[in-house]
Protein backbone atom coordinates (compact mmCIF):
# COMPACT_ATOMS: atom_id res chain seq x y z
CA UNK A 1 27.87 -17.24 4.17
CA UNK A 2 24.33 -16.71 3.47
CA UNK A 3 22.95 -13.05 4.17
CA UNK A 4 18.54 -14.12 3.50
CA UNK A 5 16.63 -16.93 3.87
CA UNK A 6 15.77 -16.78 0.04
CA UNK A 7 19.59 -18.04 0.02
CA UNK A 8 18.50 -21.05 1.63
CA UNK A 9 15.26 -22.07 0.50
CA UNK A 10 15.38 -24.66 -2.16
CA UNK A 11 19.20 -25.04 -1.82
CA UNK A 12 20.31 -28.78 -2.14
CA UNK A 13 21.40 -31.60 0.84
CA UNK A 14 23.79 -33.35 0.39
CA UNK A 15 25.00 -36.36 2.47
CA UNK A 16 29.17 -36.80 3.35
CA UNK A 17 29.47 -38.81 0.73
CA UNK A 18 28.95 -35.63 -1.07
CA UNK A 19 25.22 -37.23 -3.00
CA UNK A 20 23.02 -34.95 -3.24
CA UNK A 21 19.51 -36.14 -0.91
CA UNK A 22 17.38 -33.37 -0.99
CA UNK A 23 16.57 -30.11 -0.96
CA UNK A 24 15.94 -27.18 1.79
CA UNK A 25 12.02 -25.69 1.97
CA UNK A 26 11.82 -24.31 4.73
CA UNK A 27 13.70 -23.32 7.78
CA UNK A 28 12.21 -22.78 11.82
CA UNK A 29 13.86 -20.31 14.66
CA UNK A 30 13.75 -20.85 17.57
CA UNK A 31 12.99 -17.83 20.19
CA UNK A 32 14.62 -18.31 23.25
CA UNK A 33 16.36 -14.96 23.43
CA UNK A 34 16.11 -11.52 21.47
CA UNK A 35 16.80 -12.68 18.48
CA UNK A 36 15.14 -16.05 17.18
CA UNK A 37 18.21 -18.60 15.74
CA UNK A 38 17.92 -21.66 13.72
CA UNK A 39 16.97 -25.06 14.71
CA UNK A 40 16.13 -26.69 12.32
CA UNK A 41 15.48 -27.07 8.20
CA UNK A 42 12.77 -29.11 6.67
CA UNK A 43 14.19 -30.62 3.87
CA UNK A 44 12.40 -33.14 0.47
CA UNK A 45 14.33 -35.83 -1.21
CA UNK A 46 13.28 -38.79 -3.00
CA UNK A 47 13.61 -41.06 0.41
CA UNK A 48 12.63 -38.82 3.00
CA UNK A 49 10.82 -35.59 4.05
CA UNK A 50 10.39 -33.63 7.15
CA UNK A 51 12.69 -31.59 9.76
CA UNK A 52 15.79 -32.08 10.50
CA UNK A 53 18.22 -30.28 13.61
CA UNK A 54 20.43 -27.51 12.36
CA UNK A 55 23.47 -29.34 14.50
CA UNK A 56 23.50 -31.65 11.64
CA UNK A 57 23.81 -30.00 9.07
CA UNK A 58 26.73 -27.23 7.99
CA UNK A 59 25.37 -24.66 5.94
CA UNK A 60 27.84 -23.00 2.68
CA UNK A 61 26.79 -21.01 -0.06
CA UNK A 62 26.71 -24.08 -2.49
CA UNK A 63 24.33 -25.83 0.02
CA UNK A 64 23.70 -27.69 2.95
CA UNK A 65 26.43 -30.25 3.67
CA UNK A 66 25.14 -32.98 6.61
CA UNK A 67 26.79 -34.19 8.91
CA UNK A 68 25.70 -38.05 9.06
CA UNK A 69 23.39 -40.04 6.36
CA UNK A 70 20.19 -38.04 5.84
CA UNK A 71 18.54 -41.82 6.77
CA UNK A 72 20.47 -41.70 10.26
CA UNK A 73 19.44 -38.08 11.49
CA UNK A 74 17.01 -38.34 14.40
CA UNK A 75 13.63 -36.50 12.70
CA UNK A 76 13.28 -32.86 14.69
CA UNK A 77 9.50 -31.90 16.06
CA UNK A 78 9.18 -28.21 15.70
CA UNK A 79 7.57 -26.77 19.40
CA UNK A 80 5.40 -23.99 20.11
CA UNK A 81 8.73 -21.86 20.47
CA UNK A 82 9.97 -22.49 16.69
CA UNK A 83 8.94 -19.85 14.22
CA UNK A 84 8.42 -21.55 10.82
CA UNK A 85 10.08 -18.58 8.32
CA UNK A 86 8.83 -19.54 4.86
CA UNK A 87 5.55 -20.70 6.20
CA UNK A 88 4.81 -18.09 8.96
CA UNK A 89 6.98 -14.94 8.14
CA UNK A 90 8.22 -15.08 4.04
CA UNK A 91 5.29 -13.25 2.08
CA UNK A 92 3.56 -12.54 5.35
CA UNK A 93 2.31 -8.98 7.41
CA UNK A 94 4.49 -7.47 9.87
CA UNK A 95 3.74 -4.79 12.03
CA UNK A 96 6.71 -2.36 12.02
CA UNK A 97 6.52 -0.97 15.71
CA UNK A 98 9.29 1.73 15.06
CA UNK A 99 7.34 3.30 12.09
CA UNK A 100 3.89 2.40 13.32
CA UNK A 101 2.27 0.51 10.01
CA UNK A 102 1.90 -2.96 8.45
CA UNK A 103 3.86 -4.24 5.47
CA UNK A 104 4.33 -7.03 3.76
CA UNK A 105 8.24 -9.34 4.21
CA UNK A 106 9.42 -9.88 1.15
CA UNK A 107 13.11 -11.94 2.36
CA UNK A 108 14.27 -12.50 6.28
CA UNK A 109 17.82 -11.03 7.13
CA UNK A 110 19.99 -13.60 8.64
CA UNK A 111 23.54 -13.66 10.31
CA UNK A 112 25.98 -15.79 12.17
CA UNK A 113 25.47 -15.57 15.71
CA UNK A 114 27.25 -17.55 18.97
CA UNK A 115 28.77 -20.91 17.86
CA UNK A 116 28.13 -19.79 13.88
CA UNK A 117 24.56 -20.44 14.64
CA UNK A 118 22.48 -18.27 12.16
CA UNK A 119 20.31 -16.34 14.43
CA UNK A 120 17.04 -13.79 12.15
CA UNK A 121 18.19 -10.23 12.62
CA UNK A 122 15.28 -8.43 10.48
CA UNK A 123 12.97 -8.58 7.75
CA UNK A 124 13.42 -7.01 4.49
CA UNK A 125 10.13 -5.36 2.80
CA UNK A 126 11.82 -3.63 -0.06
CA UNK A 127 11.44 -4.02 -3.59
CA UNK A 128 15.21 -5.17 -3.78
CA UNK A 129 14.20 -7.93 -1.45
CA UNK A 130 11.12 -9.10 -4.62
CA UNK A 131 13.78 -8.20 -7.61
CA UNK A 132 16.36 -10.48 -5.53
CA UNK A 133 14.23 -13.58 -5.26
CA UNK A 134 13.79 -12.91 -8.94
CA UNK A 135 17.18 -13.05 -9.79
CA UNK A 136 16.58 -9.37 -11.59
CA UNK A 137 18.26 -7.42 -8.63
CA UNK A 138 21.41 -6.65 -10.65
CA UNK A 139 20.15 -5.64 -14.28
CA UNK A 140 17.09 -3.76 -12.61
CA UNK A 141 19.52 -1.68 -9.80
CA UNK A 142 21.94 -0.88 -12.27
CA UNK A 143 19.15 0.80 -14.44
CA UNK A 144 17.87 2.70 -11.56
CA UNK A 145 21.11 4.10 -10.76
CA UNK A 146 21.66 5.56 -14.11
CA UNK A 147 18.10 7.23 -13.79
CA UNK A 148 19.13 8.66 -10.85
CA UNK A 149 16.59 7.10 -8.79
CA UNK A 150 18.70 3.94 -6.76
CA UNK A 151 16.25 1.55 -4.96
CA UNK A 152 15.99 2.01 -1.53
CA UNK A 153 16.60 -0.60 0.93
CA UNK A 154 13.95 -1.54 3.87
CA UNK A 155 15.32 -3.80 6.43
CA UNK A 156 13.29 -4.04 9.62
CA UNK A 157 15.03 -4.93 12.85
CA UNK A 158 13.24 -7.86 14.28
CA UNK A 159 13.31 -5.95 17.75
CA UNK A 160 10.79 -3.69 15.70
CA UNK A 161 8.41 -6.16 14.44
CA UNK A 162 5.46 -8.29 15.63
CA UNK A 163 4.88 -10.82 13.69
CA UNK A 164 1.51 -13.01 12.18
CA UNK A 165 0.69 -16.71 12.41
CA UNK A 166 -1.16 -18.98 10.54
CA UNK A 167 -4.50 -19.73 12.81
CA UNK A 168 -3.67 -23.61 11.34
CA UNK A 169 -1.71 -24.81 8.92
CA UNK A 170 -3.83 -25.62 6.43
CA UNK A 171 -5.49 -22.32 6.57
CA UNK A 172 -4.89 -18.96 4.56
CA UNK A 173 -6.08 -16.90 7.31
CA UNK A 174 -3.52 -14.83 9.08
CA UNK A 175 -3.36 -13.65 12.94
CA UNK A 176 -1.08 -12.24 15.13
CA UNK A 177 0.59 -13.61 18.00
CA UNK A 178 -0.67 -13.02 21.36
CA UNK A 179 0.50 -11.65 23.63
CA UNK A 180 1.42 -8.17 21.65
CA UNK A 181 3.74 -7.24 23.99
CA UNK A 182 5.63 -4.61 21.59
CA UNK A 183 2.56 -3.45 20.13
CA UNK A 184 1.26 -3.40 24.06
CA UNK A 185 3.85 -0.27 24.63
CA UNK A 186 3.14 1.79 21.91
CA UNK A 187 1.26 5.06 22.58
CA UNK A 188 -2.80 4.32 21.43
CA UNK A 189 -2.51 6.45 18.97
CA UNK A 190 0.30 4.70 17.55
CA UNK A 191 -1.81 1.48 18.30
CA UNK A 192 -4.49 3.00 16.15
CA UNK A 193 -2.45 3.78 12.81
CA UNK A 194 -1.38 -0.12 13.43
CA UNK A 195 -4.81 -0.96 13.36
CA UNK A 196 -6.44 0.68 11.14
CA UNK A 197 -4.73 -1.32 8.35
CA UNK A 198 -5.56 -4.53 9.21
CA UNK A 199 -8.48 -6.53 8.33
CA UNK A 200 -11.49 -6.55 10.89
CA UNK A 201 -10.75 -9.95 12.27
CA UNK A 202 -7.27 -9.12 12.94
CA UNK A 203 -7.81 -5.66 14.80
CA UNK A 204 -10.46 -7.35 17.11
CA UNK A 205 -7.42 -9.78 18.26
CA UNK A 206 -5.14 -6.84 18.75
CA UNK A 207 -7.77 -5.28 20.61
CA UNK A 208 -8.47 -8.62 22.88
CA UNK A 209 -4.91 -9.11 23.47
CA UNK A 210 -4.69 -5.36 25.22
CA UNK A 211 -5.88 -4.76 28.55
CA UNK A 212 -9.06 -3.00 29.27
CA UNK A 213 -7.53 0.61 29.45
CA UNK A 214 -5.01 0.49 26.86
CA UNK A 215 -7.84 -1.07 24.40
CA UNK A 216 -10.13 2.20 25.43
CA UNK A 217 -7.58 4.26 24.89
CA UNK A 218 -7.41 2.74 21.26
CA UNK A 219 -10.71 2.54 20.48
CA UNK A 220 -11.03 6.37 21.57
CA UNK A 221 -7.91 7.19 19.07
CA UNK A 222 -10.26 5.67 15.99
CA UNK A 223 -12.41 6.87 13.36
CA UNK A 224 -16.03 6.09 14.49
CA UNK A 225 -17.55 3.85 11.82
CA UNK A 226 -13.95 2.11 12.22
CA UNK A 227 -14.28 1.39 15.77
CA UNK A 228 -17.71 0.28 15.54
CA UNK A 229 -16.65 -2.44 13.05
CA UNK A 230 -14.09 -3.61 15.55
CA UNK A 231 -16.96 -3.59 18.44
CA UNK A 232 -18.94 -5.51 16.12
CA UNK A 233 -16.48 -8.26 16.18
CA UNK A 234 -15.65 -8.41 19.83
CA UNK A 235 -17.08 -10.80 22.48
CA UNK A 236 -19.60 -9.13 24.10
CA UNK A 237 -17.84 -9.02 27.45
CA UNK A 238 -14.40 -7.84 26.66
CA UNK A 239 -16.38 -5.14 23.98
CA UNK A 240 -18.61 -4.03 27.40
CA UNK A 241 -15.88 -3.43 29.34
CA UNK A 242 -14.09 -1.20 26.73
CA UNK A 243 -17.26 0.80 26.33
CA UNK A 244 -17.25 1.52 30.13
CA UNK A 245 -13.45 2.73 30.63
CA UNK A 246 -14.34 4.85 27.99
CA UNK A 247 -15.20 8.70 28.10
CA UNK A 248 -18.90 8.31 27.73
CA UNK A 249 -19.56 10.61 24.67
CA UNK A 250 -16.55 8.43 23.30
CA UNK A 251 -18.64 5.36 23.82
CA UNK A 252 -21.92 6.85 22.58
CA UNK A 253 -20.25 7.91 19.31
CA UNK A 254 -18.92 4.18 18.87
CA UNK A 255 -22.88 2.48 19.75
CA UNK A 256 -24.46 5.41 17.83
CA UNK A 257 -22.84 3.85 14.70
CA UNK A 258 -23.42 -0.05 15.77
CA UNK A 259 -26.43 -1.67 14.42
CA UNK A 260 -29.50 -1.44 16.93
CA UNK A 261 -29.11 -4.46 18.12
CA UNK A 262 -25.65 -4.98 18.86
CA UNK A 263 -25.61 -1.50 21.02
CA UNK A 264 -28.71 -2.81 22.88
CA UNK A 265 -26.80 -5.87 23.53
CA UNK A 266 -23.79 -4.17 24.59
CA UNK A 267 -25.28 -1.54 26.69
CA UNK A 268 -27.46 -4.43 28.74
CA UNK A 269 -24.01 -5.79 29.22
CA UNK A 270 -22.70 -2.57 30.78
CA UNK A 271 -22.93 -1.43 34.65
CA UNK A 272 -26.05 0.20 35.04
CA UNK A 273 -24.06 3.51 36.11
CA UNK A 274 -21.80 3.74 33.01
CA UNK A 275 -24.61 2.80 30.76
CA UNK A 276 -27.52 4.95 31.93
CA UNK A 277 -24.53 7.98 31.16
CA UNK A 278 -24.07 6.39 27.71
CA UNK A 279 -27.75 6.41 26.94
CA UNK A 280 -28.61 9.63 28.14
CA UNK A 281 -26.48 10.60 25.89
CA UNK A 282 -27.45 8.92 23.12
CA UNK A 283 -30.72 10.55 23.66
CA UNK A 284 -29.53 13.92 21.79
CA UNK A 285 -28.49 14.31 18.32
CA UNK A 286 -25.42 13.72 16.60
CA UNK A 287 -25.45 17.80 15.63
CA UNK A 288 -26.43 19.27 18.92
CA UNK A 289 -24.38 20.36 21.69
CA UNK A 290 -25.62 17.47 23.58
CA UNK A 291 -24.26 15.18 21.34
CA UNK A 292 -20.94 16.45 21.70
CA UNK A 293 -21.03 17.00 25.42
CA UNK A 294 -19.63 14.08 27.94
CA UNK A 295 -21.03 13.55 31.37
CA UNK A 296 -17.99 13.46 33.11
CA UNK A 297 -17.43 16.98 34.36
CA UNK A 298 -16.62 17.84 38.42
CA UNK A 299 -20.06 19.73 39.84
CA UNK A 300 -19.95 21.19 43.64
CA UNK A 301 -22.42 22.99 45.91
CA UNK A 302 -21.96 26.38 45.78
CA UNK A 303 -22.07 26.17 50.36
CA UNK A 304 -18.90 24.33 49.82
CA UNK A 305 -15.52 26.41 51.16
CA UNK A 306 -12.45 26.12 48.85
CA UNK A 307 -10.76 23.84 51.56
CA UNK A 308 -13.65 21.59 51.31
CA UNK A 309 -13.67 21.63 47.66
CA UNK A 310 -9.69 20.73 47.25
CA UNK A 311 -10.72 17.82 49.92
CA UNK A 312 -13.87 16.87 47.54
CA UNK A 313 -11.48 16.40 44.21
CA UNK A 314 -9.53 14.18 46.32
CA UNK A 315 -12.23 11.66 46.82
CA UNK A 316 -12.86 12.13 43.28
CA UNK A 317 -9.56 11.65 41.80
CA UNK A 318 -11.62 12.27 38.44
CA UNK A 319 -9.42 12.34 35.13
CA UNK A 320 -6.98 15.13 33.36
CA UNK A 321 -9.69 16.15 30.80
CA UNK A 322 -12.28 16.88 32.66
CA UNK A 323 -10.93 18.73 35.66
CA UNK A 324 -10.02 22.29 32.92
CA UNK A 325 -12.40 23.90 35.64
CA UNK A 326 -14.91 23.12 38.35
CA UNK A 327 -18.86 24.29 38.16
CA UNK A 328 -20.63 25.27 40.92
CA UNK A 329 -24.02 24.75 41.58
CA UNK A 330 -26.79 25.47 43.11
CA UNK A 331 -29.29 23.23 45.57
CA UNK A 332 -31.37 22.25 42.23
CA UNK A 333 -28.32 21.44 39.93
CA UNK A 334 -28.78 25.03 38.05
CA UNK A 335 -25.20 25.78 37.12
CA UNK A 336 -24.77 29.24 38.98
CA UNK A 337 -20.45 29.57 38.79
CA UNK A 338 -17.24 28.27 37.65
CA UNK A 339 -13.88 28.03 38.77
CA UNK A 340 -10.19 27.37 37.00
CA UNK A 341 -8.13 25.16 39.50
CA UNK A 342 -5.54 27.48 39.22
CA UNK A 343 -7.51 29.87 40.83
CA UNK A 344 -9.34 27.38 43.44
CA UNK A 345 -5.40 26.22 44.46
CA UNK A 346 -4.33 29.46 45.71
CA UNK A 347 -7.01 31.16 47.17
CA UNK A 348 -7.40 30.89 50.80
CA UNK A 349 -8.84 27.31 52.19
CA UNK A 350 -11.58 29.15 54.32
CA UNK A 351 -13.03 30.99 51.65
CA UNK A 352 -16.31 30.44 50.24
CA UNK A 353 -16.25 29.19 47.29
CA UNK A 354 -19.10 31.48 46.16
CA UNK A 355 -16.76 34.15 46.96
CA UNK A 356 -14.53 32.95 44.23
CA UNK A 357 -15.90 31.42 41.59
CA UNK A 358 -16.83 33.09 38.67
CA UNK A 359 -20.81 34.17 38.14
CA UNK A 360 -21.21 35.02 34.30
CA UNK A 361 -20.42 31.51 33.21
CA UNK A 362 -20.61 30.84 29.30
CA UNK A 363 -22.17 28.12 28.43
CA UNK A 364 -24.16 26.17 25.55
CA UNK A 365 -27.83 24.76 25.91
CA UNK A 366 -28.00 20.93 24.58
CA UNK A 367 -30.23 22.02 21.34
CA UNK A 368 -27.50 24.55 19.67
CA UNK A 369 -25.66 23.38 16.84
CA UNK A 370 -21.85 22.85 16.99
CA UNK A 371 -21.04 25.92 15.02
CA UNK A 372 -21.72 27.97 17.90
CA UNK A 373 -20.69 25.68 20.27
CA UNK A 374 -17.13 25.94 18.17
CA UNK A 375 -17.43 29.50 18.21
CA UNK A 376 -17.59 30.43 22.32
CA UNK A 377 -14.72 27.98 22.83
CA UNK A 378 -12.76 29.58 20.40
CA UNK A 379 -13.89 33.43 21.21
CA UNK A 380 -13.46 33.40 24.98
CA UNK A 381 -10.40 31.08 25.07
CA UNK A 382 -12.23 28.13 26.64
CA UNK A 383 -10.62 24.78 27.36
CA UNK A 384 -13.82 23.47 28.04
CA UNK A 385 -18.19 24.41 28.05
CA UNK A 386 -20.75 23.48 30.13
CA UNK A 387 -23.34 22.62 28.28
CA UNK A 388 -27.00 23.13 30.19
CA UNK A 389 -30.75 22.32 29.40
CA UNK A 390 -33.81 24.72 29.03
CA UNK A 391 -33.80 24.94 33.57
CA UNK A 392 -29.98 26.03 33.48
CA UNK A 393 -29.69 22.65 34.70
CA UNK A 394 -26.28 21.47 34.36
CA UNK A 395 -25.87 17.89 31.97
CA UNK A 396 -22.73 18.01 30.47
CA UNK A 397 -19.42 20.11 29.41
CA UNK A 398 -17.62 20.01 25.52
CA UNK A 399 -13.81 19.89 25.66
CA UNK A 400 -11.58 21.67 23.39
CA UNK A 401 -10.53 18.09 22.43
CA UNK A 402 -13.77 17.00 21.63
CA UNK A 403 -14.26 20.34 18.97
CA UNK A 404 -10.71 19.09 17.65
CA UNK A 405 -12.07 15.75 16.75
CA UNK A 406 -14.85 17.23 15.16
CA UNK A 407 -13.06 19.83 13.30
CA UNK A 408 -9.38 18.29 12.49
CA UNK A 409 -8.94 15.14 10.84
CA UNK A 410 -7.96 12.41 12.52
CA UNK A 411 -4.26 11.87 11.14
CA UNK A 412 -3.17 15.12 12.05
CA UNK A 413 -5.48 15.11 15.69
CA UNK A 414 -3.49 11.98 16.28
CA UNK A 415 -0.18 14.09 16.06
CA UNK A 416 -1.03 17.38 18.10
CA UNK A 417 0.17 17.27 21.63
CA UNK A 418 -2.31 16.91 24.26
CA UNK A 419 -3.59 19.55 26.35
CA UNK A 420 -2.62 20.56 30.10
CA UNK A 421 -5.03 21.59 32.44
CA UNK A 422 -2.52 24.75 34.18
CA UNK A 423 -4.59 26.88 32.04
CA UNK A 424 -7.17 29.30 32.84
C-alpha cells in the first residue's frame, strides 16, 4: 500500500490483460468531508491522455492495475471540488495553522480510508520528504544517524493546513483559496506571523477574504511599512473600511507611510467622522506625543454625578483600551480631573463626580518627545496619558500599549498578554 503521493506519480497502468498503457501524473481529491479522498488519476500513454475515475482502477505498490480497457473507461471531468495534488499542492505553500507560518510541501501523506479509498491525511515539508523523491532517503538517514543528528520528520495534518491554488492553469502565480476559514479563526496576531511571509499579492487576498474587523485587527498586529504595502494593494473600498474599524493612531501610522496619493485617496474614501480623527492626527509628528496619542479616549463634564456618568458609558459602549480611566472636563474641553473605573463603580451614584475624581492629573502636551512621554507612564504606574495642547485642552490619551509598540519589537509584543482595565 502506498504511504505518499510521490509513490504514485509516474507509476505505470496497466490494462487486465496485464499491458502496460500508461503512466500515472497526477492524482485529484475530492473534498467532500474532512479529509479530501481520491477520485480520480490523470494518466499518459501512447493512445490516450487525460483523467480517469479512481473506481476503475486498483492501486498496488507495482502500479495501477484497471479495471476495464483503458479505451473503454468513461473520461472523468475534475469539478471545482477536486484538488489537483501534483499540480496544486506537490512543491506548493501551505499555511501551517497549528504553528502559524508558511512552508513549502515537499510529498502528500496518504492512507486507506472507507471502502480502501485513499483519502490525503497531511503534507510532509521535511527534508526526508526531498531526499525520498530522490531516492537518497536511505544512504543519507543512515549517515545522519551515525552523526548523531537523525533527520527530523514534518508531517502536517491536513486539518492544520490551508492550502494555495493556481489563479489558472497555465499560470505560475500562486493564491490561496477563499474562503480562509481556518486561517479566519486564528487570533490576528497569529494571522499576522501568517502574513507577513507571503508575497504582497497574496496577503492582500488573505486580507480581502477576512471580514472588516478581523482584517483591522490584522492590519493593527503589523509592522507599519508592512501594512502599508498591503493597503497599497487593496481595493480602495475594502482598504477604507479597514482604516475606519481601526484605532485611529493605528490608521494614521499605516497612511503616514502610504504614498501621498494613495492616503489622500483612501482618506476621501473614509466617513467624514473617522477620517477628520485620522487627519488630525496626522497633523503632528511622528516623534511627538501627538503622534502617538489616539483620539479615542471617554471625556465627561465635570456637572455630571457618578450615576449619570455609569449611565453615559452605557450609551457609549466605547472599547477595552480606551476606557483605563475617564477625564473630566471642564465647559471649554480643559482637562480639569480623572477617574479609574474602579473607583467611579463603587462610589456612591449621587455623588458628584467632581467630588471624586482626581485633580492633579499627569499628563503630556502634544509637542514633547516620547522619551518623556515613556517616562510618566512608567514613573507613576500609568495604564494610559492624556495628552493636552498649549490651552490644557484635552486631544488625545497614549496607552501603555501604544509605548509597547514603540519600545518592544514586534515578535515579542505579539506574544505578551494583553492588558485588563481592573487596574488603577
Amino acid at each position: 500500500m502506498i504511504k505518499y503521493l510521490t509513490d504514485l506519480l509516474g507509476k505505470p497502468v496497466f490494462d487486465p490483460d496485464g499491458s502496460r498503457v500508461a503512466r500515472v501524473l497526477d492524482a485529484a481529491a475530492q473534498r467532500t468531508g474532512r479529509l479530501p479522498t481520491l477520485s480520480a488519476l490523470f494518466v499518459k500513454g501512447r493512445h490516450r491522455e487525460g483523467w480517469i475515475p479512481i473506481e476503475s482502477a486498483e492501486i498496488g505498490l507495482d502500479g495501477v492495475r484497471l479495471r476495464a480497457p483503458l479505451n473503454q473507461i468513461a473520461p472523468y471531468e475534475p469539478g471545482p471540488k477536486d484538488l489537483r495534488l501534483q499540480r496544486d499542492i506537490l512543491d506548493k505553500q501551505i499555511v501551517d495553522v497549528h504553528d502559524y507560518r508558511v512552508v513549502r510541501v515537499n510529498d502528500v501523506r496518504l492512507a486507506a480510508g472507507a471502502g480502501d479509498r485513499y483519502c490525503v491525511v497531511g503534507v510532509d515539508a521535511s527534508l526526508r520528504a526531498v531526499l525520498r523523491r530522490a531516492g537518497l532517503s536511505g544512504p543519507v538517514e543512515a549517515l545522519a544517524r551515525k552523526l548523531g543528528r537523525p533527520l527530523q520528520s514534518n508531517l502536517i495534518s491536513w486539518d492544520d493546513v490551508e492550502t494555495y491554488e493556481p489563479a489558472s492553469a497555465g499560470g505560475g502565480r500562486i493564491r490561496l483559496k477563499v474562503p480562509h476559514e481556518k486561517i479566519a479563526r486564528l487570533h490576528p496576531a497569529d494571522i499576522a506571523d501568517i502574513v507577513e511571509q507571503l508575497s504582497p499579492q497574496q496577503r492582500a487576498e488573505v486580507l480581502n477574504a477576512l471580514d472588516v474587523e478581523k482584517a483591522a485587527d490584522t492590519i493593527e498586529e503589523m509592522e507599519d511599512e508592512e501594512a502599508a504595502a498591503v493597503m497599497e494593494t487593496l481595493e480602495q473600498e475594502k482598504a477604507a473600511d479597514i482604516l475606519e474599524e481601526m484605532d485611529p493612531d493605528e490608521a494614521a501610522d499605516v497612511l503616514g507611510d502610504l504614498s501621498d496619493e494613495r492616503s489622500e485617496e483612501l482618506l476621501e474614501h473614509m466617513q467624514p467622522e473617522e477620517a477628520a480623527d485620522v487627519k488630525e492626527l496626522l497633523a503632528y509628528g511622528e516623534e511627538t506625543a501627538g503622534g502617538l496619542m489616539t483620539t479615542e479616549f471617554i471625556a465627561i463634564p465635570e456637572k455630571l454625578s457618578v450615576g449619570e456618568t455609569i449611565q453615559r458609558l452605557r450609551e457609549l459602549s466605547p472599547r477595552a483600551e480606551t476606557i483605563y480611566y475617564i477625564y473630566v472636563v471642564d465647559e471649554d474641553d480643559r482637562l480639569v480631573g480623572v477617574i479609574s473605573l474602579r473607583d467611579l463603580i463603587v462610589s456612591d451614584p449621587n455623588t458628584p463626580i467632581s467630588e471624586v475624581m482626581v485633580r492633579n492629573v499627569f499628563c503630556a502636551r502634544t509637542s514633547d518627545p516620547p522619551d518623556e512621554v515613556a517616562q510618566l507612564i512608567s514613573r507613576y504606574n500609568l495604564l494610559a496619558l492624556p495628552v493636552v495642547d498649549e490651552d490644557h485642552v484635552l486631544q488625545g490619551i497614549i496607552t501603555v500599549d501604544d509605548m509597547i509598540e514603540r519600545l518592544v519589537p514586534p515578535e515579542r509584543r505579539r506574544r505578551l498578554p494583553q492588558l485588563t482595565v481592573d487596574s488603577e
